[in-house]
C-alpha atoms as a PDB file:
ATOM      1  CA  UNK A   1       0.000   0.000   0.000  1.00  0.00           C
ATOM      2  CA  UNK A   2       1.163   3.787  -1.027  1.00  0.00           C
ATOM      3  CA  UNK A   3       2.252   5.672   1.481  1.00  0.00           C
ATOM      4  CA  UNK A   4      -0.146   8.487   1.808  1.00  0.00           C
ATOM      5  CA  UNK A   5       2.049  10.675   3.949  1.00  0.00           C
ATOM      6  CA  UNK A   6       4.723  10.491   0.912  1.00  0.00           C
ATOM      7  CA  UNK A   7       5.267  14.247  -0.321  1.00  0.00           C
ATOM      8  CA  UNK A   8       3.103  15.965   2.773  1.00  0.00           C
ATOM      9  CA  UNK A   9       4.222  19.394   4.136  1.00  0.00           C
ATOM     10  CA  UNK A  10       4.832  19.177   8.286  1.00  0.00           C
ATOM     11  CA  UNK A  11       1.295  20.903   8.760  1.00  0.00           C
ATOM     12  CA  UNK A  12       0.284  18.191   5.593  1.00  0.00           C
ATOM     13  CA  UNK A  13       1.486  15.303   7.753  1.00  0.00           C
ATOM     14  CA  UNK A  14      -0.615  16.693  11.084  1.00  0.00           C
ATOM     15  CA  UNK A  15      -3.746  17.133   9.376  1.00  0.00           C
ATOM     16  CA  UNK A  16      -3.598  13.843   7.745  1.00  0.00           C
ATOM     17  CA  UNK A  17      -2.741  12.338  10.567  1.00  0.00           C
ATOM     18  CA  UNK A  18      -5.500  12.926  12.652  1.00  0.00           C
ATOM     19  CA  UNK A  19      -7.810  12.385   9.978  1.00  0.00           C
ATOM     20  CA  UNK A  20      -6.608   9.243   9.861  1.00  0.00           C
ATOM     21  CA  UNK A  21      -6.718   8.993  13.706  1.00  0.00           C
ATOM     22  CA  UNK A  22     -10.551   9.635  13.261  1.00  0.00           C
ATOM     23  CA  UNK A  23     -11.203   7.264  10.341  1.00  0.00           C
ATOM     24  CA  UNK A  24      -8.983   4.606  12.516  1.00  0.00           C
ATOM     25  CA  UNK A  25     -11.452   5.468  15.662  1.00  0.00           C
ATOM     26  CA  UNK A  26     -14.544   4.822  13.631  1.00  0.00           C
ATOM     27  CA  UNK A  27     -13.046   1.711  12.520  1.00  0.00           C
ATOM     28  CA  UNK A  28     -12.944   2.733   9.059  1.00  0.00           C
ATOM     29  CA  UNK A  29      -8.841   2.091   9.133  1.00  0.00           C
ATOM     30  CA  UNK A  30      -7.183  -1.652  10.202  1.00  0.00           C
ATOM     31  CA  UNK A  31      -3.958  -2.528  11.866  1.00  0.00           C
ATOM     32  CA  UNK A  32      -3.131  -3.585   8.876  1.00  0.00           C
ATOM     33  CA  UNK A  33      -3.726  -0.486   6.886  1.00  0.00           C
ATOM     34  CA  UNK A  34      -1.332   1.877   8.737  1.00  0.00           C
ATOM     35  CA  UNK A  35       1.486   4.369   7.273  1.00  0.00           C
ATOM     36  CA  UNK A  36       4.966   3.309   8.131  1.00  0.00           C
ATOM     37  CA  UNK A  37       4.999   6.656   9.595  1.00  0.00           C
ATOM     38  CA  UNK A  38       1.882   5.903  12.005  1.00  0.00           C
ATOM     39  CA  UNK A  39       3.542   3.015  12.905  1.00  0.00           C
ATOM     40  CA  UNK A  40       6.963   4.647  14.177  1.00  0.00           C
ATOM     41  CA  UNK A  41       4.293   6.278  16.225  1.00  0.00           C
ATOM     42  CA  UNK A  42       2.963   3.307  17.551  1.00  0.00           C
ATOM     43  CA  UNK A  43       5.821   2.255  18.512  1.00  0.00           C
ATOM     44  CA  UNK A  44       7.392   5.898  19.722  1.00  0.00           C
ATOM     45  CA  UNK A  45       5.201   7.322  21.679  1.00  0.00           C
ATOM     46  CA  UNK A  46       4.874   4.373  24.293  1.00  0.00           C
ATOM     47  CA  UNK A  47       8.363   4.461  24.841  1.00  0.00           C
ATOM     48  CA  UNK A  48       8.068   8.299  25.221  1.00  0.00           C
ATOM     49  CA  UNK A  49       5.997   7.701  27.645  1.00  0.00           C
ATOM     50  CA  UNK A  50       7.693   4.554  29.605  1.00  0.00           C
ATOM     51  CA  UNK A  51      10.670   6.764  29.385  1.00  0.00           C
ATOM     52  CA  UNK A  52       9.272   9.667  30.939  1.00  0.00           C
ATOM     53  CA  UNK A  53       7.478   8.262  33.807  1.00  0.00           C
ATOM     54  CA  UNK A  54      10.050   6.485  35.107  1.00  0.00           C
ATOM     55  CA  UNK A  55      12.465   9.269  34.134  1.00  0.00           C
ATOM     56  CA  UNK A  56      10.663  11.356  36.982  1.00  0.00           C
ATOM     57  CA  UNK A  57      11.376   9.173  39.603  1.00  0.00           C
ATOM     58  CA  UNK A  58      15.042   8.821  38.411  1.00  0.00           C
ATOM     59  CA  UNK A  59      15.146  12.613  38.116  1.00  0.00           C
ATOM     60  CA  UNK A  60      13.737  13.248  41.509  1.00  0.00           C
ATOM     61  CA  UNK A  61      15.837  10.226  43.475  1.00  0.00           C
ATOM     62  CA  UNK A  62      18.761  11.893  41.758  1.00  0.00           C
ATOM     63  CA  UNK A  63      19.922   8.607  40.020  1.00  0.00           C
ATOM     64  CA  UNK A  64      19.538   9.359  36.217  1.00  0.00           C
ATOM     65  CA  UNK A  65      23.196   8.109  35.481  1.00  0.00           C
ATOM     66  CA  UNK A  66      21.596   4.297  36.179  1.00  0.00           C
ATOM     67  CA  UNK A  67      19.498   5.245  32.851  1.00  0.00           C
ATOM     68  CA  UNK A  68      23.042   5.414  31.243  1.00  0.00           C
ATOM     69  CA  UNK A  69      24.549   2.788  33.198  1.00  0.00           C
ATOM     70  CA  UNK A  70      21.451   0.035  32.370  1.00  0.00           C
ATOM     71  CA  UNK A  71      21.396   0.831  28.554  1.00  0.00           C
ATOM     72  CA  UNK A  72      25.281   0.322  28.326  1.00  0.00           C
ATOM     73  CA  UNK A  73      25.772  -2.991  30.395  1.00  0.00           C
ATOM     74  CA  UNK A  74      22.962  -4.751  28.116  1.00  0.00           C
ATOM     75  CA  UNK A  75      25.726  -5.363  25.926  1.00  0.00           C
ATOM     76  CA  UNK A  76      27.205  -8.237  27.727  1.00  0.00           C
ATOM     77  CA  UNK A  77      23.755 -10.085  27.465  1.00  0.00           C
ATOM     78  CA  UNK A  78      23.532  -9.299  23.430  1.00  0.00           C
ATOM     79  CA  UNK A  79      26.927 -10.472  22.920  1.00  0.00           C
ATOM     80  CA  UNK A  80      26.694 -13.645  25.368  1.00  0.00           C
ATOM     81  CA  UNK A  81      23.554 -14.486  23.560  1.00  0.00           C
ATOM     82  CA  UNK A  82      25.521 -14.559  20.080  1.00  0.00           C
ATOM     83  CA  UNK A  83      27.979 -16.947  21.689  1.00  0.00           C
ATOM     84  CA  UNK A  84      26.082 -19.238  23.412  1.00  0.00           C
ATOM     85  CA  UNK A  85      23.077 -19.803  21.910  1.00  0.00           C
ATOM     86  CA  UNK A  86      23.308 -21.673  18.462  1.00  0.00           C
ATOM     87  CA  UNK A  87      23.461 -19.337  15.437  1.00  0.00           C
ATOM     88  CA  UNK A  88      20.266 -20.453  13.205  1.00  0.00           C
ATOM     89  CA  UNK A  89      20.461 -21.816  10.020  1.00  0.00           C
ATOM     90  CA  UNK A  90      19.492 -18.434   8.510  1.00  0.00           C
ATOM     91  CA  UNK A  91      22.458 -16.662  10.228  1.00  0.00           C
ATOM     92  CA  UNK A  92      19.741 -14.354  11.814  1.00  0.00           C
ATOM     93  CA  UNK A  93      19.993 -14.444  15.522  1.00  0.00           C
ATOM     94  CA  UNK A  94      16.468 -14.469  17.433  1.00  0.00           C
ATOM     95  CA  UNK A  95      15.801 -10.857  18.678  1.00  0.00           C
ATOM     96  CA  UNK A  96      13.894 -12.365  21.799  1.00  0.00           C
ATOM     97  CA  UNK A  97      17.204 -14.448  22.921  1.00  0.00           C
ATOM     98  CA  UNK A  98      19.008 -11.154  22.928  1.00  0.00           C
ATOM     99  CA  UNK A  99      16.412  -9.032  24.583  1.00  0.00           C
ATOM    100  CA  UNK A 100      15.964 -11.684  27.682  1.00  0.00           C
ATOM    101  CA  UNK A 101      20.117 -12.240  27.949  1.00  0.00           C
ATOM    102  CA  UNK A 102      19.771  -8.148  28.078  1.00  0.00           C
ATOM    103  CA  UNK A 103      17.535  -8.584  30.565  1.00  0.00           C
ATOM    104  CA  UNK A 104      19.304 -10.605  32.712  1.00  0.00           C
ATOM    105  CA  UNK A 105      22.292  -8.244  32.098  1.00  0.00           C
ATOM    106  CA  UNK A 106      20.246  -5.530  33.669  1.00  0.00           C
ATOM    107  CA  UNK A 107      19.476  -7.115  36.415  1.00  0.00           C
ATOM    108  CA  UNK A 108      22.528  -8.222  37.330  1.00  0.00           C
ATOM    109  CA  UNK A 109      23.498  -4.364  37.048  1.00  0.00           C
ATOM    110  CA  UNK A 110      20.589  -3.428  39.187  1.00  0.00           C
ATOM    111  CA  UNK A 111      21.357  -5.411  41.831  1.00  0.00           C
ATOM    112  CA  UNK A 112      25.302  -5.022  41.789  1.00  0.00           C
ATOM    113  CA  UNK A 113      24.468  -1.253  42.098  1.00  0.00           C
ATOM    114  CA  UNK A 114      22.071  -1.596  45.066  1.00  0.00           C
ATOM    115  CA  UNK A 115      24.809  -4.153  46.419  1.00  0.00           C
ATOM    116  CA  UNK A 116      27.393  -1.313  46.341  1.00  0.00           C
ATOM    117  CA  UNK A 117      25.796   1.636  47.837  1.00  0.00           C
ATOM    118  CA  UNK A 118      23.605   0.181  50.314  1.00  0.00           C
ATOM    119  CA  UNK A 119      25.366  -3.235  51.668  1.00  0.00           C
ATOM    120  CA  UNK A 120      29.385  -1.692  50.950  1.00  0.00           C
ATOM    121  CA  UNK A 121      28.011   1.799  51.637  1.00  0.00           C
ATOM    122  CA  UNK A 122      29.338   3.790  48.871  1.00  0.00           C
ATOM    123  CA  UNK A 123      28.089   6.943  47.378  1.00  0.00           C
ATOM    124  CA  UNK A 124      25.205   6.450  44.677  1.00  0.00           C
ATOM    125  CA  UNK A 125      26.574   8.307  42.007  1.00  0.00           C
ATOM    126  CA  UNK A 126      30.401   6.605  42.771  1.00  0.00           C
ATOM    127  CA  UNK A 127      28.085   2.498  42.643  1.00  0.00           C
ATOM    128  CA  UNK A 128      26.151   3.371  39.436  1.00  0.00           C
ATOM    129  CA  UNK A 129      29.918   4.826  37.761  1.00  0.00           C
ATOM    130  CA  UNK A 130      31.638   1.847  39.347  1.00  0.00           C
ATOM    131  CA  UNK A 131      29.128  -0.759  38.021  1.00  0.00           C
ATOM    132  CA  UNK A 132      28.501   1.147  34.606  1.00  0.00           C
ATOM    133  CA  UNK A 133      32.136   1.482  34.178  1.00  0.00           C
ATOM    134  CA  UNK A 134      33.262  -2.290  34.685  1.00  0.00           C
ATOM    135  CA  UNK A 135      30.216  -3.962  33.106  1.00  0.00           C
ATOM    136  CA  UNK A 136      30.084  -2.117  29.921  1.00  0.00           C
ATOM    137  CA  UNK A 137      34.062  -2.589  29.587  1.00  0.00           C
ATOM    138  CA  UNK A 138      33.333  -5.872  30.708  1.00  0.00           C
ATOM    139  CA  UNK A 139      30.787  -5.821  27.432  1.00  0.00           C
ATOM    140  CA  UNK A 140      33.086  -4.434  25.195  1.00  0.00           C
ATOM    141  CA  UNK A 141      36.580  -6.857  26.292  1.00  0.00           C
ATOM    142  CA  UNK A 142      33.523 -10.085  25.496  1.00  0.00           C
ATOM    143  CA  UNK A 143      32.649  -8.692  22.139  1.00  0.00           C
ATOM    144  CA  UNK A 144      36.198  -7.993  21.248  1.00  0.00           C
ATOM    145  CA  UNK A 145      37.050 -12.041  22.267  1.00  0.00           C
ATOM    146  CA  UNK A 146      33.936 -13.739  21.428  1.00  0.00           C
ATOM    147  CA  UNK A 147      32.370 -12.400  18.026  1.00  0.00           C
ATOM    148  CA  UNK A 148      35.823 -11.722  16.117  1.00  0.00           C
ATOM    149  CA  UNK A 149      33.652 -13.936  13.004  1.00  0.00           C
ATOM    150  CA  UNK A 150      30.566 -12.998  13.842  1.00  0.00           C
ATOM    151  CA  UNK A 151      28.009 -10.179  12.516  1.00  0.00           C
ATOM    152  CA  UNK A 152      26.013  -8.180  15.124  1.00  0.00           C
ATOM    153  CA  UNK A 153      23.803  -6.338  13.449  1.00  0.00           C
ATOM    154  CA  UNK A 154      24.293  -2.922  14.415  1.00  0.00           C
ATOM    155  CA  UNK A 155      20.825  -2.059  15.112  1.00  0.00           C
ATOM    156  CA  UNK A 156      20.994  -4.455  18.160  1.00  0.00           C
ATOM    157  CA  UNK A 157      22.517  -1.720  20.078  1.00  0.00           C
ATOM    158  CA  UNK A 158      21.316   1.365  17.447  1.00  0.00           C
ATOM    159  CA  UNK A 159      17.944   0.602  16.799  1.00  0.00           C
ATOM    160  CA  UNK A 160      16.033   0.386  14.163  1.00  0.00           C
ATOM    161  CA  UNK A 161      13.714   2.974  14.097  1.00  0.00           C
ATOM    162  CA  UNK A 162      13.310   3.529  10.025  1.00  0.00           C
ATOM    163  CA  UNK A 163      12.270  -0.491   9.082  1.00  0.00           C
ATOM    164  CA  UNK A 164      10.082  -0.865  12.033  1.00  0.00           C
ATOM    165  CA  UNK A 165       7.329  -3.098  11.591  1.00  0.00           C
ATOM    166  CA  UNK A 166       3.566  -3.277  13.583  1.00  0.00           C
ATOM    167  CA  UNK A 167       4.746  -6.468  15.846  1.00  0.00           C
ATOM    168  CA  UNK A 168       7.247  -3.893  16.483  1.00  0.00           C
ATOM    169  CA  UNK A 169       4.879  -1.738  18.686  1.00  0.00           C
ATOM    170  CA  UNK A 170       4.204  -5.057  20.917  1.00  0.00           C
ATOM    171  CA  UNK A 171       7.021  -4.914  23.391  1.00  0.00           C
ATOM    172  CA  UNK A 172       6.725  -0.992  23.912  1.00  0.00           C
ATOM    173  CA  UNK A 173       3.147  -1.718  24.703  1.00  0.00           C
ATOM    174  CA  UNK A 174       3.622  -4.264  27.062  1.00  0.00           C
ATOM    175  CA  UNK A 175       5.956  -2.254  28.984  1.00  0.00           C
ATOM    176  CA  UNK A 176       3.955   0.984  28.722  1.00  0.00           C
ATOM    177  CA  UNK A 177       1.195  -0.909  30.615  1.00  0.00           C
ATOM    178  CA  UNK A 178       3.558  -2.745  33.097  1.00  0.00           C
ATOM    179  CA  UNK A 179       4.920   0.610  33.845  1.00  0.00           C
ATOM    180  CA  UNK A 180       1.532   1.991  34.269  1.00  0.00           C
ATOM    181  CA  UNK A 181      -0.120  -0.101  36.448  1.00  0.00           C
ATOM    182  CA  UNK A 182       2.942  -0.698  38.972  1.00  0.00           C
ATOM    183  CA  UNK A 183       3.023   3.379  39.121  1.00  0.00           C
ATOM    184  CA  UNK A 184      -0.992   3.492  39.877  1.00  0.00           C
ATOM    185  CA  UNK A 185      -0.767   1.255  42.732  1.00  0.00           C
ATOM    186  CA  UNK A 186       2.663   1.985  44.352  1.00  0.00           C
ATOM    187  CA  UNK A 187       2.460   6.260  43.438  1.00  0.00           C
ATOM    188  CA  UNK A 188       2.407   7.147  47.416  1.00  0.00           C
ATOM    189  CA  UNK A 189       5.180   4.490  48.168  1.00  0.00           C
ATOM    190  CA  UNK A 190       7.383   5.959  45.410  1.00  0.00           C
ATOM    191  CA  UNK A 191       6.949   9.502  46.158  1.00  0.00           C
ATOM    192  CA  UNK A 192       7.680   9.252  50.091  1.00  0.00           C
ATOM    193  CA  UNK A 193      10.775   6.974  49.440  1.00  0.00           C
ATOM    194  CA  UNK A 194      11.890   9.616  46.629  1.00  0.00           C
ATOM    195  CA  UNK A 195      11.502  12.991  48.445  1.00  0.00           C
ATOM    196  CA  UNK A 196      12.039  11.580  52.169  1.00  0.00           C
ATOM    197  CA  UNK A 197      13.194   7.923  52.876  1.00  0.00           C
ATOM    198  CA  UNK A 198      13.587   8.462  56.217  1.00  0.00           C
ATOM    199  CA  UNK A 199      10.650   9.693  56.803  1.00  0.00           C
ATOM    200  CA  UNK A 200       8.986   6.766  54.934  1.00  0.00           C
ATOM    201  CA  UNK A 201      11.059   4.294  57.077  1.00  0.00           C
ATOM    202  CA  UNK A 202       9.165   5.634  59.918  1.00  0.00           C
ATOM    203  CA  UNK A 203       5.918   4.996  58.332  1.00  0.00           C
ATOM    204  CA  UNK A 204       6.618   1.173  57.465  1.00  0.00           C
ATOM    205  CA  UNK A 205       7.881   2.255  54.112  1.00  0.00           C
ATOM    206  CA  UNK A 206      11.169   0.490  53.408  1.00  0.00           C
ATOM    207  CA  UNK A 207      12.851   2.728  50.643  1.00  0.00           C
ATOM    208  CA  UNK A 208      14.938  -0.157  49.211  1.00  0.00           C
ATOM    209  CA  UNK A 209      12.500  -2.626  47.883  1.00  0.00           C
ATOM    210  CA  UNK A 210      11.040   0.388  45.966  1.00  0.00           C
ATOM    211  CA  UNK A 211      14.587   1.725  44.666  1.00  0.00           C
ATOM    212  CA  UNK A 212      14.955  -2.175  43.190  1.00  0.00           C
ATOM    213  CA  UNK A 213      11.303  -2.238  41.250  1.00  0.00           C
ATOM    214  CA  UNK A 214      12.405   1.004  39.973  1.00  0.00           C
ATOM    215  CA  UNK A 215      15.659   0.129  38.675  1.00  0.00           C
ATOM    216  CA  UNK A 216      14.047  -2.964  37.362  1.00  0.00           C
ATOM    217  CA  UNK A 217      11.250  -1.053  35.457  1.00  0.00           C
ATOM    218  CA  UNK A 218      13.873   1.210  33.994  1.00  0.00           C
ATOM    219  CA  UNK A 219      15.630  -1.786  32.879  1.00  0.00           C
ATOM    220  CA  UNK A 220      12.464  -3.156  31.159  1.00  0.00           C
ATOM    221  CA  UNK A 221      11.701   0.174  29.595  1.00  0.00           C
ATOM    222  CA  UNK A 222      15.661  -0.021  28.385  1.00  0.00           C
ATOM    223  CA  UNK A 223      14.709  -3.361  26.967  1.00  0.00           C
ATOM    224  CA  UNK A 224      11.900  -2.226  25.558  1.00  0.00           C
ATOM    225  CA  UNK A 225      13.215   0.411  23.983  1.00  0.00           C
ATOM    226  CA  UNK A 226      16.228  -0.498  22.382  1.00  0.00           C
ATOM    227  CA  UNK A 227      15.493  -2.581  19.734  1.00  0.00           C
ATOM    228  CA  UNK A 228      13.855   0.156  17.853  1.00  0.00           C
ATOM    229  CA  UNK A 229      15.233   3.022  19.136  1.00  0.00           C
ATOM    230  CA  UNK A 230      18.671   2.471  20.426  1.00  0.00           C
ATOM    231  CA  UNK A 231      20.625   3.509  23.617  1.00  0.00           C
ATOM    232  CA  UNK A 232      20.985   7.307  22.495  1.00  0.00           C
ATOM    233  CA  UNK A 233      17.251   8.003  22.217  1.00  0.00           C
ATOM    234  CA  UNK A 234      16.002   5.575  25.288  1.00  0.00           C
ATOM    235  CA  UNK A 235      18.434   7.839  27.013  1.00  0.00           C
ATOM    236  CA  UNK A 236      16.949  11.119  25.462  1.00  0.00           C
ATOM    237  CA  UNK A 237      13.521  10.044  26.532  1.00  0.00           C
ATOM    238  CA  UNK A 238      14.340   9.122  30.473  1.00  0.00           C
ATOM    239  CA  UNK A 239      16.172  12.146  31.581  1.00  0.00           C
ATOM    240  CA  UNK A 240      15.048  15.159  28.463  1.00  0.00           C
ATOM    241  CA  UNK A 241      11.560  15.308  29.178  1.00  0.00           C
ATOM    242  CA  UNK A 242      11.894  15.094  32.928  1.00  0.00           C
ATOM    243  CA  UNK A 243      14.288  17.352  33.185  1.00  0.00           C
ATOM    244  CA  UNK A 244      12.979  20.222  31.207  1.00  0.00           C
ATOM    245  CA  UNK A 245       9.192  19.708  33.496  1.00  0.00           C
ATOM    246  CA  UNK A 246      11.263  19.888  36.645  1.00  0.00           C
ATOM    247  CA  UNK A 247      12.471  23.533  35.015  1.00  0.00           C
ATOM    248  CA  UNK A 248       8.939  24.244  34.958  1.00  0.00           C
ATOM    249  CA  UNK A 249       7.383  23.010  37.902  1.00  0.00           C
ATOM    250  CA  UNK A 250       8.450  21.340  41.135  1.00  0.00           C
ATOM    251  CA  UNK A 251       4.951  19.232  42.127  1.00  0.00           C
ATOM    252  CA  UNK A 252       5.787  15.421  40.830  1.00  0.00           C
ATOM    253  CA  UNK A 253       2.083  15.118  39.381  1.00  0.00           C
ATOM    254  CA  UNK A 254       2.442  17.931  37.129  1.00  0.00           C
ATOM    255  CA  UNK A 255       6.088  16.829  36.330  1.00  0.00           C
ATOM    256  CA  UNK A 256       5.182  13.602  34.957  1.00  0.00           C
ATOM    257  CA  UNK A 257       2.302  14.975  32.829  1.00  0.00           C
ATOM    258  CA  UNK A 258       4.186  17.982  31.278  1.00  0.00           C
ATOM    259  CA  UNK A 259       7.313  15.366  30.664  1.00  0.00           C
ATOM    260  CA  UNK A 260       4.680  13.087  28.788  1.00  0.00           C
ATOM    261  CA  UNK A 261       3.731  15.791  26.545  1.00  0.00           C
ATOM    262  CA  UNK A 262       6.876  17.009  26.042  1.00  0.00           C
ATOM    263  CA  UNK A 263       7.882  13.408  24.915  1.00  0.00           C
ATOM    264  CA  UNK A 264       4.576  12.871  23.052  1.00  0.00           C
ATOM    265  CA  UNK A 265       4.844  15.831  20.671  1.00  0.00           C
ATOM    266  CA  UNK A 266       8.797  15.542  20.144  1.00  0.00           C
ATOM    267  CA  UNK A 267       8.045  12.290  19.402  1.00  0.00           C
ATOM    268  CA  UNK A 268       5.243  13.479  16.772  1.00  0.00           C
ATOM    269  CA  UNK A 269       7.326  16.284  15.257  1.00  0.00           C
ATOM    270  CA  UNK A 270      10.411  14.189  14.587  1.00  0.00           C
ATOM    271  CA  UNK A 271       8.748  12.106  12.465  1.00  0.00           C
ATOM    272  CA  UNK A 272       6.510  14.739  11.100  1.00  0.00           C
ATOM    273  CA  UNK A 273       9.661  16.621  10.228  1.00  0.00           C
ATOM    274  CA  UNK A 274      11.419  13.539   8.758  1.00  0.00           C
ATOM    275  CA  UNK A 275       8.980  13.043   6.228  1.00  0.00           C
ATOM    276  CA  UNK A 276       8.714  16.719   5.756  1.00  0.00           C
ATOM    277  CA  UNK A 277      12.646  17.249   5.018  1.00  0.00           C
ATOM    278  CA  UNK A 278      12.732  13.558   2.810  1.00  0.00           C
ATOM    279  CA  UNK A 279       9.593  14.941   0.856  1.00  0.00           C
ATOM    280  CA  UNK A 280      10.200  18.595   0.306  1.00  0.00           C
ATOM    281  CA  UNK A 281      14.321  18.318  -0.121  1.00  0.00           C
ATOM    282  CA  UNK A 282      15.158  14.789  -0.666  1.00  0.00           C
ATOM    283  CA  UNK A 283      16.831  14.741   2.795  1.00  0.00           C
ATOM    284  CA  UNK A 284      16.764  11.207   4.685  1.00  0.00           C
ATOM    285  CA  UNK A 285      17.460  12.330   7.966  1.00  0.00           C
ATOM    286  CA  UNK A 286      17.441   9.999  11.073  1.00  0.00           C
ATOM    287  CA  UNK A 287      13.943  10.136  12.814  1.00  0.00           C
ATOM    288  CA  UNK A 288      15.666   9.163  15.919  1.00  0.00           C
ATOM    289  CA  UNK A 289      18.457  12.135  15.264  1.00  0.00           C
ATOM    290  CA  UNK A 290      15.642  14.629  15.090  1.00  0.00           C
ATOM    291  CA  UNK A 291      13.742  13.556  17.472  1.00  0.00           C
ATOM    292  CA  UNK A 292      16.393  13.599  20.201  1.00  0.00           C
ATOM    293  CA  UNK A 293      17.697  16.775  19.151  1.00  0.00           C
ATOM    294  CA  UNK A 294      14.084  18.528  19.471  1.00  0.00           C
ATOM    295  CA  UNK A 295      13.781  16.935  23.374  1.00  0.00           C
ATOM    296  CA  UNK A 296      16.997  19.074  23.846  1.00  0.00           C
ATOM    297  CA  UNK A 297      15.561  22.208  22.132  1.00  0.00           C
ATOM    298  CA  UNK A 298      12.886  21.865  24.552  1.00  0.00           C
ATOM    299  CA  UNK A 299      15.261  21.547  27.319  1.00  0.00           C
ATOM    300  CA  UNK A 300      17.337  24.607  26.145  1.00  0.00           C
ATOM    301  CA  UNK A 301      13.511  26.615  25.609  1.00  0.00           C
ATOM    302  CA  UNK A 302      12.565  25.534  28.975  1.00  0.00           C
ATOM    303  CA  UNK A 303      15.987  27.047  30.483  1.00  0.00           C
ATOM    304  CA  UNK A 304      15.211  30.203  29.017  1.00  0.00           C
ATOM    305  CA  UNK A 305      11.366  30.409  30.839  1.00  0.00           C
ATOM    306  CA  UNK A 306      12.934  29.363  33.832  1.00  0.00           C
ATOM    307  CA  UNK A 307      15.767  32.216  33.435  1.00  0.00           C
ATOM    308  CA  UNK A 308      13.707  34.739  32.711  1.00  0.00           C
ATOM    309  CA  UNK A 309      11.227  34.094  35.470  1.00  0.00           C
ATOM    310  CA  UNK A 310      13.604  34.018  38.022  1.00  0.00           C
ATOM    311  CA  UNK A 311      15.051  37.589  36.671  1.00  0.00           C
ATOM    312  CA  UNK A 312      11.594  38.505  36.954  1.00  0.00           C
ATOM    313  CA  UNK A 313      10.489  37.162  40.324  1.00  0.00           C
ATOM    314  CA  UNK A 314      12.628  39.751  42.520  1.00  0.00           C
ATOM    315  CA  UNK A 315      10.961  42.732  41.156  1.00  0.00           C
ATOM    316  CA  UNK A 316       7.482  41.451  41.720  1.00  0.00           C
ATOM    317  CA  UNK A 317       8.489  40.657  45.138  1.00  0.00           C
ATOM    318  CA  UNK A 318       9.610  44.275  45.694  1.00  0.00           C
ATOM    319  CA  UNK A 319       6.846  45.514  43.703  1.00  0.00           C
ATOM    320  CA  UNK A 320       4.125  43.324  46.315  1.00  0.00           C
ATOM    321  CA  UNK A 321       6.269  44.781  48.972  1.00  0.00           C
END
């Protein structure tokens, strides 16, 4: 089927979108029948949304360098799975094998972390750089030994955000709902062991428990993510958005719904603007690329409403006074 997004303007590609958001609603549109561009969608704007929820609580526990850390040390579980597991006739290793050897990678890492700073007693920031150091050389040392004649498709650590497919959108689903649910019925437990875990000790809140399912459902949403978008944007989408709400508001429920947005519509524009720049002047340019730089435009706008409020605030003080 045509593409019918193929030689749209960026305002082109929004109305036609939700036209065909409406014709989809009414059932008038399959599965089946979507754009590859509605289906980048599909599979972007869950893990927009994965990212930035559990960005806030990374952003507000002060521990966004796990983020980093997690979508590094998957490596060793990609490249164990290409050794261990027999290479199919095809030559075509299984995506799911590498996804649960990532998995296991990450937990490892989540746990090794937790090990260091609260059993050994270390600093948070000096376990996460400790762990993330070691395990992704660790990664790199295995990869260099054990795949010297074999092909690892690069898009294992990359993504592969431009030949996505609708089974595609699956995983980033699943996790978008895991994520969802787990932050419905543990949102007071979170936000008292993020602000004040002492205080939540008192209360019969132990803060560790929570830090692990955390770390764990940032290692999901790593998983999740980075077959189709790779470790740069996963990244992007966990601290970006988060961090340019918190520039705009300091209430965690607001936080997480302004991140969302923010995620949701740089999500849109990127591809919106892809299309736009391949139709209009024959430019392929990375979807991923644009839509990572625009979540640190909107950082960089953000910082400049922040700036200029706080020039602002003294002399409505004094003028109140």
């Amino acid at each position: 089927m045509e593409n019918p997004y193929v030689g749209t303007t960026l305002f082109g590609f929004i109305v036609l979108f939700f036209q065909r958001a409406s014709l989809f609603l009414r059932g008038g549109l399959s599965l089946h029948d979507l754009a590859h561009d509605e289906i980048q969608l599909l599979v972007l704007i869950p893990i927009a949304l994965s990212g930035t929820l559990i960005g806030t609580y990374l952003i507000v526990r002060k521990v966004t360098m796990l983020s980093n850390a997690l979508s590094h040390t998957i490596l060793i579980g990609i490249v164990l799975a290409v050794f261990i597991l027999p290479k199919p006739e095809t030559g075509i290793f299984n995506i799911s094998h590498m996804l649960i050897a990532a998995l296991f990678s990450a937990i490892i890492t989540v746990f090794a972390t937790h090990f260091l700073i609260f059993v050994i007693g270390i600093q948070e920031d000096a376990g996460i750089g400790v762990v993330f150091t070691s395990f992704f050389a660790l990664g790199l040392v295995l990869l260099t030994l054990l795949t010297r004649n074999t092909h690892v498709g690069t898009e294992a650590v990359m993504g592969s955000l431009d030949i996505l497919k609708l089974e595609d959108a699956f995983l980033p689903l699943l996790v978008l709902a895991i994520n969802v649910i787990l932050i419905w019925l543990f949102h007071k437990e979170y936000t008292l062991t993020s602000f004040d875990p002492a205080f939540a000790k008192t209360l019969g809140l132990p803060p560790i428990p929570f830090s692990y399912l955390i770390m764990l459902q940032t290692a999901m949403t790593c998983i999740a993510a980075f077959r189709s978008v790779g470790v740069v944007m996963i990244l992007a989408f966990l601290i970006g958005p988060p961090l340019t709400a918190k520039m705009l508001t300091a209430s965690l429920k607001p936080l997480m719904h302004i991140a969302a947005w923010i995620g949701i519509i740089c999500a849109f524009l990127g591809v919106a603007l892809s299309r736009h720049l391949l139709s209009y002047y024959q430019l392929a340019v990375s979807t991923a690329g644009l839509t990572t730089f625009l979540i640190g435009l909107s950082f960089f706008f953000a910082t400049a409403i922040a700036t200029r409020r706080k020039k602002h605030s003294p002399k409505i003080l004094n003028s109140v006074n």
